[in-house]
C-alpha atoms as a PDB file:
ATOM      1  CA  UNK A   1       2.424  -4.480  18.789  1.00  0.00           C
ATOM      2  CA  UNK A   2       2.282  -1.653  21.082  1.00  0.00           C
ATOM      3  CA  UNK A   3       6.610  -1.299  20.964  1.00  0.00           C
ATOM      4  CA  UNK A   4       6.474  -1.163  17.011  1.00  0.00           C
ATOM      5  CA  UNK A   5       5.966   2.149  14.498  1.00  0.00           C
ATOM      6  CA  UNK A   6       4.000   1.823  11.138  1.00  0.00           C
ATOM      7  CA  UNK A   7       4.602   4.114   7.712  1.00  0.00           C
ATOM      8  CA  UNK A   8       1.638   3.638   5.759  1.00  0.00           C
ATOM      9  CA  UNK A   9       1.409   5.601   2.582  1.00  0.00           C
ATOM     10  CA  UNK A  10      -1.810   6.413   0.728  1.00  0.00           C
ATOM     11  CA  UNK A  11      -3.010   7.031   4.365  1.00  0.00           C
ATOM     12  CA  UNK A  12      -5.101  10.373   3.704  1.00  0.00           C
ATOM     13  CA  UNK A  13      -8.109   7.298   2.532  1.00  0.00           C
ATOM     14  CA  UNK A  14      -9.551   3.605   1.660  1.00  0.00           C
ATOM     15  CA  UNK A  15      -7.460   0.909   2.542  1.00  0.00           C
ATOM     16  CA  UNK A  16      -4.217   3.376   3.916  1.00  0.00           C
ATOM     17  CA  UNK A  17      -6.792   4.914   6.208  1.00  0.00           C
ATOM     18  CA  UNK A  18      -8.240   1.532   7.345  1.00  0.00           C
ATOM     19  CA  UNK A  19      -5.123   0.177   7.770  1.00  0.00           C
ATOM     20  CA  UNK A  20      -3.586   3.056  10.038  1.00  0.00           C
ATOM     21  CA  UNK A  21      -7.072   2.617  12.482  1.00  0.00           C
ATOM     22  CA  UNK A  22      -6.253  -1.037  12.539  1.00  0.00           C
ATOM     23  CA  UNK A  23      -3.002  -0.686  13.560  1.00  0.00           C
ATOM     24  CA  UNK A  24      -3.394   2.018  15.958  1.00  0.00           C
ATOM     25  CA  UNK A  25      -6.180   0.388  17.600  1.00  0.00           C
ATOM     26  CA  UNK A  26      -3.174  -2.443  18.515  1.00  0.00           C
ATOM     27  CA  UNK A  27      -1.109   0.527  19.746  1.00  0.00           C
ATOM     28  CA  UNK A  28       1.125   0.747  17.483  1.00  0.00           C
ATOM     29  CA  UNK A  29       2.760   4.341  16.434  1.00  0.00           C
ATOM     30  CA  UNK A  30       1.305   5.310  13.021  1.00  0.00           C
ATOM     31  CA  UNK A  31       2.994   7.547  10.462  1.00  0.00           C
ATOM     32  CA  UNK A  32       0.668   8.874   8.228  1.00  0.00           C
ATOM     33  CA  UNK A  33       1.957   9.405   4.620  1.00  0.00           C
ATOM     34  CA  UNK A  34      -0.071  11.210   1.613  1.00  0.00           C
ATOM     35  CA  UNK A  35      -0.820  14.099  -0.148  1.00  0.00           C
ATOM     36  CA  UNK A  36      -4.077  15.952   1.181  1.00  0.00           C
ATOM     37  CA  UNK A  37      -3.293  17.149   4.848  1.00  0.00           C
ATOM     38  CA  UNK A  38      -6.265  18.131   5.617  1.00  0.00           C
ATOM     39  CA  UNK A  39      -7.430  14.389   5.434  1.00  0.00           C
ATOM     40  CA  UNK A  40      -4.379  13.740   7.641  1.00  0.00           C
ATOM     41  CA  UNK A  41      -5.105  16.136   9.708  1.00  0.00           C
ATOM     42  CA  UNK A  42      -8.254  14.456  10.213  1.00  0.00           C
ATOM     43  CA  UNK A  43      -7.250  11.067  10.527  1.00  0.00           C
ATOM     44  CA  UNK A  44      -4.541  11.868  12.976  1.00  0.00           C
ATOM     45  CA  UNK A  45      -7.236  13.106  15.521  1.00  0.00           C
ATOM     46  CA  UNK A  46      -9.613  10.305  14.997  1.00  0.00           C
ATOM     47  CA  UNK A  47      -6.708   8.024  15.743  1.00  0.00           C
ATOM     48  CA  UNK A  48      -5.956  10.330  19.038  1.00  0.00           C
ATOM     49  CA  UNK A  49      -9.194  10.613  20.177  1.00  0.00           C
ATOM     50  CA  UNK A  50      -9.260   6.670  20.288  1.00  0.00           C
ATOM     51  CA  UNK A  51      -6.318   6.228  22.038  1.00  0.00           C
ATOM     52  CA  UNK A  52      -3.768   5.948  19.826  1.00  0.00           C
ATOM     53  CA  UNK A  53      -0.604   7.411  18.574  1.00  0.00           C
ATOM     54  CA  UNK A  54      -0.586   9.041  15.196  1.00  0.00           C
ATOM     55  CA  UNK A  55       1.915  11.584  13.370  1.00  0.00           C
ATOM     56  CA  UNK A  56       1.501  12.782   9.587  1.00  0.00           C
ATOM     57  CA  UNK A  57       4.161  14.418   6.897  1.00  0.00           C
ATOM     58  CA  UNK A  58       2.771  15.352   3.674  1.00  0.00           C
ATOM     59  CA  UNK A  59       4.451  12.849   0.876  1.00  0.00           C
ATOM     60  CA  UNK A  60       4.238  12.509  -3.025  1.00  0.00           C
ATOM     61  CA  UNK A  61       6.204   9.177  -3.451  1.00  0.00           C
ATOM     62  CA  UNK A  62       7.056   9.874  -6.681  1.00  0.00           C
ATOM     63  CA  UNK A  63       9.891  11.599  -5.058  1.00  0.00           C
ATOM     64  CA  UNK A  64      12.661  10.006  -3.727  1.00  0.00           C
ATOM     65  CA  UNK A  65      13.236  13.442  -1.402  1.00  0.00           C
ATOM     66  CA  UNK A  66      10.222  13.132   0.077  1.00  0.00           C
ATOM     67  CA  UNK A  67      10.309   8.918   0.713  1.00  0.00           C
ATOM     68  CA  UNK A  68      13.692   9.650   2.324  1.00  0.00           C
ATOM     69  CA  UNK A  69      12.503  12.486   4.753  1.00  0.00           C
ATOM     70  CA  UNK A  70       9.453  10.306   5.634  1.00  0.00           C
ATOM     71  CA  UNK A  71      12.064   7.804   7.242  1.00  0.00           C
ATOM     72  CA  UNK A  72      13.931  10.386   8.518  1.00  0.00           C
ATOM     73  CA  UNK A  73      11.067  11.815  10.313  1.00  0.00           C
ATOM     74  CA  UNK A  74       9.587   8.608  11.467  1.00  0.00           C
ATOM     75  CA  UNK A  75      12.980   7.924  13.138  1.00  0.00           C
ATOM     76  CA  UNK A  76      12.868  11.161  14.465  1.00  0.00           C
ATOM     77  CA  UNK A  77       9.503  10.565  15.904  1.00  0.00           C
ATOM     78  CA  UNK A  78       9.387   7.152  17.310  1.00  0.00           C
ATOM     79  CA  UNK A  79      12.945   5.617  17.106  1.00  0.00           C
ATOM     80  CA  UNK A  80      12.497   3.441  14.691  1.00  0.00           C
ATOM     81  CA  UNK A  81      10.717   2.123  11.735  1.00  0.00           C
ATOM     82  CA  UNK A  82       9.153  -1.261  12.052  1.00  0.00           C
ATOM     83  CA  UNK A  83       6.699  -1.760   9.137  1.00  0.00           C
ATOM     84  CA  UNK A  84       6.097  -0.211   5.781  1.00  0.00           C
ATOM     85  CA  UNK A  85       2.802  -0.325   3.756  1.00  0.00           C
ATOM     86  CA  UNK A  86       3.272   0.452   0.340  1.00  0.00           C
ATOM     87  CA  UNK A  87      -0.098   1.519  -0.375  1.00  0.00           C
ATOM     88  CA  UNK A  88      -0.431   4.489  -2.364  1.00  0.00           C
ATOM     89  CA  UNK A  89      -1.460   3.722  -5.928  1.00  0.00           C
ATOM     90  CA  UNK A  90      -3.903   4.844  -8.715  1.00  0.00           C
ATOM     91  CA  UNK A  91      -5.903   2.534 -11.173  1.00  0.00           C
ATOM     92  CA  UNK A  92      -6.633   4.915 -14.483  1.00  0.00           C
ATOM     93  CA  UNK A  93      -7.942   1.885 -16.325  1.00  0.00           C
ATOM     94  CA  UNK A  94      -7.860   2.847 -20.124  1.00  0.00           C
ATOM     95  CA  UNK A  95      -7.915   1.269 -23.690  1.00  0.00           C
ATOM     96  CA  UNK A  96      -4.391   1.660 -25.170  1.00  0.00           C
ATOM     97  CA  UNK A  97      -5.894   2.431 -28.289  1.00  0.00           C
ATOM     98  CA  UNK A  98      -6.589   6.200 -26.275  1.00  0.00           C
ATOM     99  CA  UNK A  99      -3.235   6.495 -25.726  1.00  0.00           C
ATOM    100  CA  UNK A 100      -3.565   7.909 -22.466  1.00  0.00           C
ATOM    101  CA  UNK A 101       0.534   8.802 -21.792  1.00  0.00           C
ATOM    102  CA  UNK A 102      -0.458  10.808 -19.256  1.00  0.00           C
ATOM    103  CA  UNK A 103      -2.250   8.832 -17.362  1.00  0.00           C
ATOM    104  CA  UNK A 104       0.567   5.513 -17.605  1.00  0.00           C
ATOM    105  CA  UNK A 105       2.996   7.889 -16.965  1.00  0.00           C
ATOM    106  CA  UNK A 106       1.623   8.657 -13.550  1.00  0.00           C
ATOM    107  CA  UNK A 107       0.638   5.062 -12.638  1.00  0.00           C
ATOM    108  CA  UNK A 108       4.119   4.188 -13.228  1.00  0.00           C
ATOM    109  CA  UNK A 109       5.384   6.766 -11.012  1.00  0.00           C
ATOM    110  CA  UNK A 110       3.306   6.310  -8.313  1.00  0.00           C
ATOM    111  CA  UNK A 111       2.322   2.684  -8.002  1.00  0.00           C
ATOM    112  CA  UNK A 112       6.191   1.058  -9.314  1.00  0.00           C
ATOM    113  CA  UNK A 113       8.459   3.856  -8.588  1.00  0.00           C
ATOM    114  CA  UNK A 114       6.491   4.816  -5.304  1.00  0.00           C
ATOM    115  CA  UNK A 115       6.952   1.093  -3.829  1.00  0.00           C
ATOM    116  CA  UNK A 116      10.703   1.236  -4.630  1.00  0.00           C
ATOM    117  CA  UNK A 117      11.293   4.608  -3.309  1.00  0.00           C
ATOM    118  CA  UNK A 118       9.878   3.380  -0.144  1.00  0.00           C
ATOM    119  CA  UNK A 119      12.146   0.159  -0.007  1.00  0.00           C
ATOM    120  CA  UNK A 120      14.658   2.213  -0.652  1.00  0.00           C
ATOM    121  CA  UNK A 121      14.319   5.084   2.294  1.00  0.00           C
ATOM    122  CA  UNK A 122      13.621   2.174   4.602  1.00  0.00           C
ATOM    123  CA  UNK A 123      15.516  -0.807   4.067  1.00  0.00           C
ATOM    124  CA  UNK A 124      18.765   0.862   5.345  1.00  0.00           C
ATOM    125  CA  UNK A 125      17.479   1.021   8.909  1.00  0.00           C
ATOM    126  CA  UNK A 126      15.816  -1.941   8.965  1.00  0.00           C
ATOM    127  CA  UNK A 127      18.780  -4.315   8.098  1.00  0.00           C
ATOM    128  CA  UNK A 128      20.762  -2.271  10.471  1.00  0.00           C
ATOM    129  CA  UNK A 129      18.422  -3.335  13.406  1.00  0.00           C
ATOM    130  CA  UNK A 130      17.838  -6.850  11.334  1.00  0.00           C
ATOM    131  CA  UNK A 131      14.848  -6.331  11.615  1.00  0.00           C
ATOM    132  CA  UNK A 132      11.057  -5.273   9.713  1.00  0.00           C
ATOM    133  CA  UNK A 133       8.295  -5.887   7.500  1.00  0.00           C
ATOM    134  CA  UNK A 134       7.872  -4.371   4.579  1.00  0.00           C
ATOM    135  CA  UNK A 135       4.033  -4.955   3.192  1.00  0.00           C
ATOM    136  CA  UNK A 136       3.205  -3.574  -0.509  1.00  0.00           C
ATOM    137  CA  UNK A 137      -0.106  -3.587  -1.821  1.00  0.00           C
ATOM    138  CA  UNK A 138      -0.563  -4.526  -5.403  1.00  0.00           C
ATOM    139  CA  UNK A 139      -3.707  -6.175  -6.970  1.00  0.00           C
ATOM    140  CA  UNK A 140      -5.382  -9.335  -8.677  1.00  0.00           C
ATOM    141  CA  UNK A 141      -4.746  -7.219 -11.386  1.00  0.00           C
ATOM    142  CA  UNK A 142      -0.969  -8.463 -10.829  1.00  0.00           C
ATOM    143  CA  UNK A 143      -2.248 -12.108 -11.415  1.00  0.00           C
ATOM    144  CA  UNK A 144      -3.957 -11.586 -14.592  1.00  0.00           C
ATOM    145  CA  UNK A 145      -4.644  -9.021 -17.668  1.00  0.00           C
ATOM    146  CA  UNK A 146      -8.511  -7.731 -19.120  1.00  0.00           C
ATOM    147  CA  UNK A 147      -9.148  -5.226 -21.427  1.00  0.00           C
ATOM    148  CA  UNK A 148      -8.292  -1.925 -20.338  1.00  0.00           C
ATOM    149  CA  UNK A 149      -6.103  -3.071 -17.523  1.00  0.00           C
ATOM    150  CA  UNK A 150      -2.650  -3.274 -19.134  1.00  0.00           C
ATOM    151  CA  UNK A 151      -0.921  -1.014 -18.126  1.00  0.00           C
ATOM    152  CA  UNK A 152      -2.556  -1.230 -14.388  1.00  0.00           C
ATOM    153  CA  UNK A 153      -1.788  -4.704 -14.506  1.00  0.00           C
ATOM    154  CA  UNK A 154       2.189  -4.468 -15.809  1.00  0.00           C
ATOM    155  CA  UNK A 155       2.635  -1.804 -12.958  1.00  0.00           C
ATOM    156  CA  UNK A 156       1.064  -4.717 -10.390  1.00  0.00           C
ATOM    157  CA  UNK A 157       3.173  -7.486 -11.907  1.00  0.00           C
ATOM    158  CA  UNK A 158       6.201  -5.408 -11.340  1.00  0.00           C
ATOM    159  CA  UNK A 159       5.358  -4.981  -7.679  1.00  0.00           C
ATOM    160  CA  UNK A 160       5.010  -8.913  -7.453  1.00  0.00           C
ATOM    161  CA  UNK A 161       8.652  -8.998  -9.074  1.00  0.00           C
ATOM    162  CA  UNK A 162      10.324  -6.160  -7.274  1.00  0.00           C
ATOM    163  CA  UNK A 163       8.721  -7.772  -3.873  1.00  0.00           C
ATOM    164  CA  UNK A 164       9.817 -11.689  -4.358  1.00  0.00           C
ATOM    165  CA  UNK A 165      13.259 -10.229  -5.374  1.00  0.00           C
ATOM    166  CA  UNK A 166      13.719  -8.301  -2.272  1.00  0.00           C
ATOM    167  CA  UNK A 167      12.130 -10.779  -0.294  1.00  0.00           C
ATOM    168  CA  UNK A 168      15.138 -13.254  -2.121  1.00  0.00           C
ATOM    169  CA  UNK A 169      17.834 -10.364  -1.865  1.00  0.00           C
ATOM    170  CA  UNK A 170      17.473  -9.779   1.931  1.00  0.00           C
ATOM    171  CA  UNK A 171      19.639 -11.757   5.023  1.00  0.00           C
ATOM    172  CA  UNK A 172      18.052 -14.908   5.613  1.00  0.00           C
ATOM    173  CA  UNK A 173      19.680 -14.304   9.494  1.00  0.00           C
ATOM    174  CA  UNK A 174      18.060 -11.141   9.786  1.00  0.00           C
ATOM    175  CA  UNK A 175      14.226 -11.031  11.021  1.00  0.00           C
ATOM    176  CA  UNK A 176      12.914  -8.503   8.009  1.00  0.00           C
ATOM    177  CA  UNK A 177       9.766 -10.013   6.393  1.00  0.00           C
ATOM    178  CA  UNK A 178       7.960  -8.748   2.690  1.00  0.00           C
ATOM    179  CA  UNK A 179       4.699  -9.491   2.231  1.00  0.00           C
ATOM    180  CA  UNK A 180       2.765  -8.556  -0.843  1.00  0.00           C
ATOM    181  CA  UNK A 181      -1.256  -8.308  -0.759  1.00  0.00           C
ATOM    182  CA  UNK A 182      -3.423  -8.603  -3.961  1.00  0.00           C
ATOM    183  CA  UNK A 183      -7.076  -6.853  -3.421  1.00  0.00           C
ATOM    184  CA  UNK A 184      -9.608  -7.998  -5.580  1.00  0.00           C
ATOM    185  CA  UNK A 185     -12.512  -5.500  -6.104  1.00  0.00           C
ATOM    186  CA  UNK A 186     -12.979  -2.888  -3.330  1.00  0.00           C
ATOM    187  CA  UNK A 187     -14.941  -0.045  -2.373  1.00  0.00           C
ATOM    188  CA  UNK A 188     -12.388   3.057  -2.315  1.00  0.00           C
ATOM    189  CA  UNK A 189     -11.576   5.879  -4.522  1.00  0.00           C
ATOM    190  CA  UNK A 190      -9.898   3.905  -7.162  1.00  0.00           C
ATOM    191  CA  UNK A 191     -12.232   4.217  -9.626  1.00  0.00           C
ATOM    192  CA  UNK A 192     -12.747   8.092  -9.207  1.00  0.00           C
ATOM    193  CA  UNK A 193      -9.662   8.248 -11.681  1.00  0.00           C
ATOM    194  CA  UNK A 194     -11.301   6.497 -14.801  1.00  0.00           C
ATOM    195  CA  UNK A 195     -11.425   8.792 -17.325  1.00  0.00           C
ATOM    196  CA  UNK A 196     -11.815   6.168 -20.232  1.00  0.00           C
ATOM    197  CA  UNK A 197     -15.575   5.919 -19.922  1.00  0.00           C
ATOM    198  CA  UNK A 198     -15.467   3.103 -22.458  1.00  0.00           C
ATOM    199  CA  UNK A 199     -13.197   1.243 -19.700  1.00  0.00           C
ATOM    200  CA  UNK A 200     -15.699   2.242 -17.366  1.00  0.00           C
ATOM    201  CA  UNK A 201     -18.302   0.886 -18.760  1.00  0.00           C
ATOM    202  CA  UNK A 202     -16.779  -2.769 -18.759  1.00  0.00           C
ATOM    203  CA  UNK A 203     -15.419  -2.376 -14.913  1.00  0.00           C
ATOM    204  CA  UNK A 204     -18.757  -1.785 -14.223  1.00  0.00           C
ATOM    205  CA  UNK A 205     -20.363  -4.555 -15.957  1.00  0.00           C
ATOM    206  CA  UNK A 206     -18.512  -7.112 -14.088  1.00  0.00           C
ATOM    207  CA  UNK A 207     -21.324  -6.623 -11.500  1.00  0.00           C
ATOM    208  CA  UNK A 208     -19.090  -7.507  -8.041  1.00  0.00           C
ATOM    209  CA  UNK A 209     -22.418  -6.170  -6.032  1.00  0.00           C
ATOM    210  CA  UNK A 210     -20.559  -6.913  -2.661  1.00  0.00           C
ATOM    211  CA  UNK A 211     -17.293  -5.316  -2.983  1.00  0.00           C
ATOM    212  CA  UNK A 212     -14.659  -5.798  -0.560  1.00  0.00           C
ATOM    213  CA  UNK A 213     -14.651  -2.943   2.515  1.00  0.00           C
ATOM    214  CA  UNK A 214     -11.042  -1.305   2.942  1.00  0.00           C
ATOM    215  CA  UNK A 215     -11.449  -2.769   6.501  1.00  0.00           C
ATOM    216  CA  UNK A 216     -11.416  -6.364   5.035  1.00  0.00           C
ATOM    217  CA  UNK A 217      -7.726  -5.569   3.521  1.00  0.00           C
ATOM    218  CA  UNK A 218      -6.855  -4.216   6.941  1.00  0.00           C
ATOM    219  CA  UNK A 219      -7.670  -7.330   8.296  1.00  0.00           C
ATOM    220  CA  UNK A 220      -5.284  -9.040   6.279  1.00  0.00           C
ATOM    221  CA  UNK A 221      -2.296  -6.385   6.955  1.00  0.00           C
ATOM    222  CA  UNK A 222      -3.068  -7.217  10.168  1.00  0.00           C
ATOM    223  CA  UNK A 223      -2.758 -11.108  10.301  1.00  0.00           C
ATOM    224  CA  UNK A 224       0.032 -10.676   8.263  1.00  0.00           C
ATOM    225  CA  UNK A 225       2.461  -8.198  11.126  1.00  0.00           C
ATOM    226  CA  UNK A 226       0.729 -10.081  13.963  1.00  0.00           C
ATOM    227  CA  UNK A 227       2.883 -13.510  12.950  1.00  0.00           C
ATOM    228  CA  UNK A 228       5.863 -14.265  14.879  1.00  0.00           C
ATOM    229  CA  UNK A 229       9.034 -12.845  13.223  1.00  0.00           C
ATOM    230  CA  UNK A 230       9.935 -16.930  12.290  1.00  0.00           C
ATOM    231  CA  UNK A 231       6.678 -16.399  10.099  1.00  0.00           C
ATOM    232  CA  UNK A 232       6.610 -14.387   6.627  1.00  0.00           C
ATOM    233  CA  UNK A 233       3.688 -14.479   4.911  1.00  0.00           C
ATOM    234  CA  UNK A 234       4.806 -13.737   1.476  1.00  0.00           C
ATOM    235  CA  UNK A 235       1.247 -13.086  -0.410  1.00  0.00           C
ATOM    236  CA  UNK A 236      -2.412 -12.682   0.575  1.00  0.00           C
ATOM    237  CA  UNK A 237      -4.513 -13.034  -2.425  1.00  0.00           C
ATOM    238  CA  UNK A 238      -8.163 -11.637  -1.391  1.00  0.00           C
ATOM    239  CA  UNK A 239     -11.526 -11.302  -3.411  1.00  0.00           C
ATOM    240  CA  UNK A 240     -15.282 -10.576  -2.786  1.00  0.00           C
ATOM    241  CA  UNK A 241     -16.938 -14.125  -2.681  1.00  0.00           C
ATOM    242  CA  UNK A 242     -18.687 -13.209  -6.105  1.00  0.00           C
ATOM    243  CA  UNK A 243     -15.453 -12.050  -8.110  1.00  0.00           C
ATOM    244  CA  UNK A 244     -14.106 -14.868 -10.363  1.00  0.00           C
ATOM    245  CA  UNK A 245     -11.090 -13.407 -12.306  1.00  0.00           C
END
């Protein structure tokens, strides 16, 4: 782990943030990737003053610009690029009745066209050195629809389809691995973004008392780069012991 060099986006909190102290804890060089810099900022010393290696570049990846430069700069950096996490997303949960363009305009930006800008600024390198892993995180909300949640959900079903068809697209002699990961409930900023307070009011009567912790998805980003490069684990599907759907 400690030769390889991380992008995770959505890194400035939740699982992104998680993720990045995971992986630097195994020594591996962490780019940072989001918005607010001063939570980079932030992160990026708590990483050093552990031990590990940690560089930041501000990045809306709505913007194919800024997804290329991040490459760019990771090359730049550490030499290489050896894993991307596709994490940055929102989850606006609204009735369509509301009508709420706004709002699906931006989850569609950020959590569809975000995850292929990144494939995109990436994938070039990595089947150059025939080698990578390239981890997006979508939702259970990819595996199944509830009031509120359609357009949240279509964007998450779209990341399932845009990551099976890369995964059946790439070089099956080259060593590049896609693995998707589908959080059930968890305790992050998500649900800061629901203005629908009628949608609201039904996320929180599902009751999940125990959420999942960002660390728990982590975890699972973890198990999933620490497999030997003859082992792709195509999809973690993970949920709080008390969620059903």
């Amino acid at each position: 782990m400690s030769t390889k060099t991380a992008i995770i986006t959505g890194a400035s909190s939740g699982i992104g943030q998680a993720a990045a102290k995971k992986l630097a804890a195994k020594g591996m060089n962490i780019m940072l990737a989001a918005r607010r810099e001063e939570r980079l900022i932030e992160l990026k010393k708590e990483i050093e003053s552990a031990g590990g290696k940690a560089e930041y570049l501000i990045t809306d990846v709505t913007k194919v610009a800024d997804m290329e430069k991040l490459a760019e700069k990771t090359i730049e950096l550490f030499g290489q690029i050896d894993i991307l996490i596709n994490n940055a997303g929102l989850m606006p949960l609204s009735y369509l009745r509301k009508k709420k363009v706004d709002e699906w305009d931006r989850m569609i930006d950020v959590n569809i066209k975000g995850v292929l800008y990144g494939i995109g600024a990436v994938l070039p390198h990595m089947e150059a050195r025939e080698s990578g892993h390239i981890i997006n995180v979508a939702s259970v909300a990819g595996h199944t629809v509830r009031p509120s949640t359609a357009v949240y959900s279509g964007t998450k079903f779209a990341v399932r389809a845009i990551t099976e068809g890369l995964r059946q697209e790439l070089n099956p002699e080259h060593d590049i691995r896609v693995t998707i990961i589908s959080p059930g409930v968890v305790a992050t900023e998500l649900t800061d973004f629901i203005t629908d307070d009628d949608a609201m009011d039904l996320f929180k009567k599902r009751n999940i008392d125990i959420p999942l912790e960002s660390e728990d998805i982590a975890n699972a980003i973890a198990y999933a780069v620490e497999q030997p490069n003859s082992v792709d684990v195509n999809e973690i599907v993970i949920r709080p012991t008390r969620q059903k759907p």
